[in-house]
Protein backbone atom coordinates (compact mmCIF):
# COMPACT_ATOMS: atom_id res chain seq x y z
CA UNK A 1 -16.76 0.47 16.06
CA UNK A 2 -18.10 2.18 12.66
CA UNK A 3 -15.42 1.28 9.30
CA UNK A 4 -15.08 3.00 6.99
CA UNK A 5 -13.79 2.63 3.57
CA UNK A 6 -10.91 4.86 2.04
CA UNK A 7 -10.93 5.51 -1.50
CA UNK A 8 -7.27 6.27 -3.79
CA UNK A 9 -8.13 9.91 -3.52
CA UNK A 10 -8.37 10.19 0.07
CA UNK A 11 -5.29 8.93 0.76
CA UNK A 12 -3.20 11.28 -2.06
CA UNK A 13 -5.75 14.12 -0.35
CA UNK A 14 -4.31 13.21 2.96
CA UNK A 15 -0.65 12.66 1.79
CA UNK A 16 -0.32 15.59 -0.33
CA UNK A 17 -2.99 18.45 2.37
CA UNK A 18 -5.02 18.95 -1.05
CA UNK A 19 -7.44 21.14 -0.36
CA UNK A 20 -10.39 20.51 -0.95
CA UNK A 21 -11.02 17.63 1.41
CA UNK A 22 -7.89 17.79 3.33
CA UNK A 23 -9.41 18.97 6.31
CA UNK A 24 -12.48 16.37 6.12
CA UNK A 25 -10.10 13.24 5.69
CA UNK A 26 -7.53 14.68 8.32
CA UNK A 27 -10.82 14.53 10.59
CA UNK A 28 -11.26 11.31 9.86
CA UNK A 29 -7.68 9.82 10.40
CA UNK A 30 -7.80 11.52 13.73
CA UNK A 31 -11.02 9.57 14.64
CA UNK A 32 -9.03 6.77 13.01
CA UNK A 33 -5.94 7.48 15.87
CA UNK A 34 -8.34 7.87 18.88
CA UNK A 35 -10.51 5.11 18.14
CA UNK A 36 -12.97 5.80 17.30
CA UNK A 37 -13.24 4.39 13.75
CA UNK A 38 -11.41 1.92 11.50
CA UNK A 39 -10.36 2.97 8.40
CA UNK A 40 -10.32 0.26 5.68
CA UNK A 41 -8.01 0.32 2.58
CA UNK A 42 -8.74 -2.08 -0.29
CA UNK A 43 -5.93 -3.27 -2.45
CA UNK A 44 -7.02 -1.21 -5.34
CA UNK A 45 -6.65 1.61 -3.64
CA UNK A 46 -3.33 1.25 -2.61
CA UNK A 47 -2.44 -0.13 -6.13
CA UNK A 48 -3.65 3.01 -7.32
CA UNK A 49 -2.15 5.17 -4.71
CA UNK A 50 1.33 3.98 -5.42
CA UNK A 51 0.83 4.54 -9.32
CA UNK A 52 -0.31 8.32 -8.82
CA UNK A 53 2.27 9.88 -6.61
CA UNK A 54 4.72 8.26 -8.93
CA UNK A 55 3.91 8.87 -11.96
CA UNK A 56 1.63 11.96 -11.70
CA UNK A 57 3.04 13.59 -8.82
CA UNK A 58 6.91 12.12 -9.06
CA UNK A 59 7.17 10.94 -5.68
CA UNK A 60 10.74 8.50 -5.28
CA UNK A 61 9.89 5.11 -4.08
CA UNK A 62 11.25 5.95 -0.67
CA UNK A 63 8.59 8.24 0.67
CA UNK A 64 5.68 5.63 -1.21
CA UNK A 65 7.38 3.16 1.16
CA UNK A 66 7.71 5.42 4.06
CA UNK A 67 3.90 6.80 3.68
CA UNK A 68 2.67 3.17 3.29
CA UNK A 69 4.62 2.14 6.63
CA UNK A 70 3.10 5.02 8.29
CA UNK A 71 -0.55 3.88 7.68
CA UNK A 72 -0.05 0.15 8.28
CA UNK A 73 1.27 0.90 11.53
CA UNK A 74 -2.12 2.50 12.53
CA UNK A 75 -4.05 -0.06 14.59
CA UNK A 76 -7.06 0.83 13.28
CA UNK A 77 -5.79 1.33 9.38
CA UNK A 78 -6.81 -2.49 8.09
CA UNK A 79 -6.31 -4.07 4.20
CA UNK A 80 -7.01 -7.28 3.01
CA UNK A 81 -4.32 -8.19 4.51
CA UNK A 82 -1.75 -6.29 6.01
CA UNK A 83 1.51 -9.56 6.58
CA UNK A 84 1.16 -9.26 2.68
CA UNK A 85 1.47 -5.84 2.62
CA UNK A 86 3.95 -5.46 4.73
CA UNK A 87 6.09 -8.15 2.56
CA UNK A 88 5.17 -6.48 -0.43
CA UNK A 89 6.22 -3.00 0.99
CA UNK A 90 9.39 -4.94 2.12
CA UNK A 91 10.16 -6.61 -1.34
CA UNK A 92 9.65 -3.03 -3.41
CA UNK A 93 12.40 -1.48 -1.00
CA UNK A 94 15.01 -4.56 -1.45
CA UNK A 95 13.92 -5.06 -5.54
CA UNK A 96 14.53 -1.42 -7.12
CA UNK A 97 13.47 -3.20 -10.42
CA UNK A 98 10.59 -4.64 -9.52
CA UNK A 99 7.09 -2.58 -9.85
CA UNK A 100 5.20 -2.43 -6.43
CA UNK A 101 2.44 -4.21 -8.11
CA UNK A 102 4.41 -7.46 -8.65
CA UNK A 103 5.68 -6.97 -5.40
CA UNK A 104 1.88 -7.43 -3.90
CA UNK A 105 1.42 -10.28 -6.54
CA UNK A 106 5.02 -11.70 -5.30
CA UNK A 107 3.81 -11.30 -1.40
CA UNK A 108 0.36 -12.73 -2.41
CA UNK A 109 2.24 -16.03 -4.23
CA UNK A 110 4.87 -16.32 -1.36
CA UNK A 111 2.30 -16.27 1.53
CA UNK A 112 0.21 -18.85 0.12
CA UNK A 113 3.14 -21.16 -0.81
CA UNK A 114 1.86 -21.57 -4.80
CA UNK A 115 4.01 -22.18 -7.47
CA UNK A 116 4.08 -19.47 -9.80
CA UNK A 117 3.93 -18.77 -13.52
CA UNK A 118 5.09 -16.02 -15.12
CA UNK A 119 7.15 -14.79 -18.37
CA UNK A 120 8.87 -11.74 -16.73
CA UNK A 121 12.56 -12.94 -16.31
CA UNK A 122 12.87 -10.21 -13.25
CA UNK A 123 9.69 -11.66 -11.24
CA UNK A 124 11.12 -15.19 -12.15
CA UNK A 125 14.21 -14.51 -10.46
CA UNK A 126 12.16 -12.76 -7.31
CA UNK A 127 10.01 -15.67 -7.18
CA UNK A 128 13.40 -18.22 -7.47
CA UNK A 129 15.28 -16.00 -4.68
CA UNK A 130 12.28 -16.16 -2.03
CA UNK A 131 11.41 -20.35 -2.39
């Protein structure tokens, strides 16, 4: 089966039915659903995805969360890896003042069992509330 990578812009495109390119990357998340691709989504992307319907587009955290659950519950919708994202997803809805990205850099230290470093007192006490 074909993969194919999806770029930031796709996935505001398919979140927010901009046009142009709406109807293109609808196309291919229904390929995506019937199976007849995989769509890949690097971390970047979703880094950068997160940033710009929040701060661009004012989207509350909720319906980030709820529009990242609903792509990593595709089967065919892959990451990096998507038990990290799925704890990072979970630690941005229980941590309301912790950024998503430290939430991915929080799943990322917790999965792997490091020790961690850091000077913000917030992640420290994330970090000290998961070990």
């Amino acid at each position: 089966m074909k993969t194919i990578g999806v770029d930031t812009n796709v996935l505001i495109t398919l979140k927010l039915h901009r046009q142009p390119g709406f109807n293109k990357a609808k196309s291919y998340l229904q390929n995506c659903l019937d199976g007849k691709v995989k769509l890949f989504i690097p971390l970047p992307a979703i880094l950068e995805t997160e940033w710009v319907l929040r701060s661009y587009y004012e989207y509350p955290k909720e319906k980030i969360t709820e529009y990242f659950e609903e792509l990593i519950t595709v089967e065919n919708i892959f990451t990096e890896n998507k038990d990290e994202f799925k704890i990072a997803l979970n630690l941005f809805k229980q941590n309301p003042k912790i950024s998503f990205t430290d939430c991915v850099i929080m799943s990322q230290i917790q999965t792997r069992d490091y020790d961690f470093l850091t000077f913000d007192q917030k992640l420290e006490k994330l970090y000290k509330s998961l070990s």
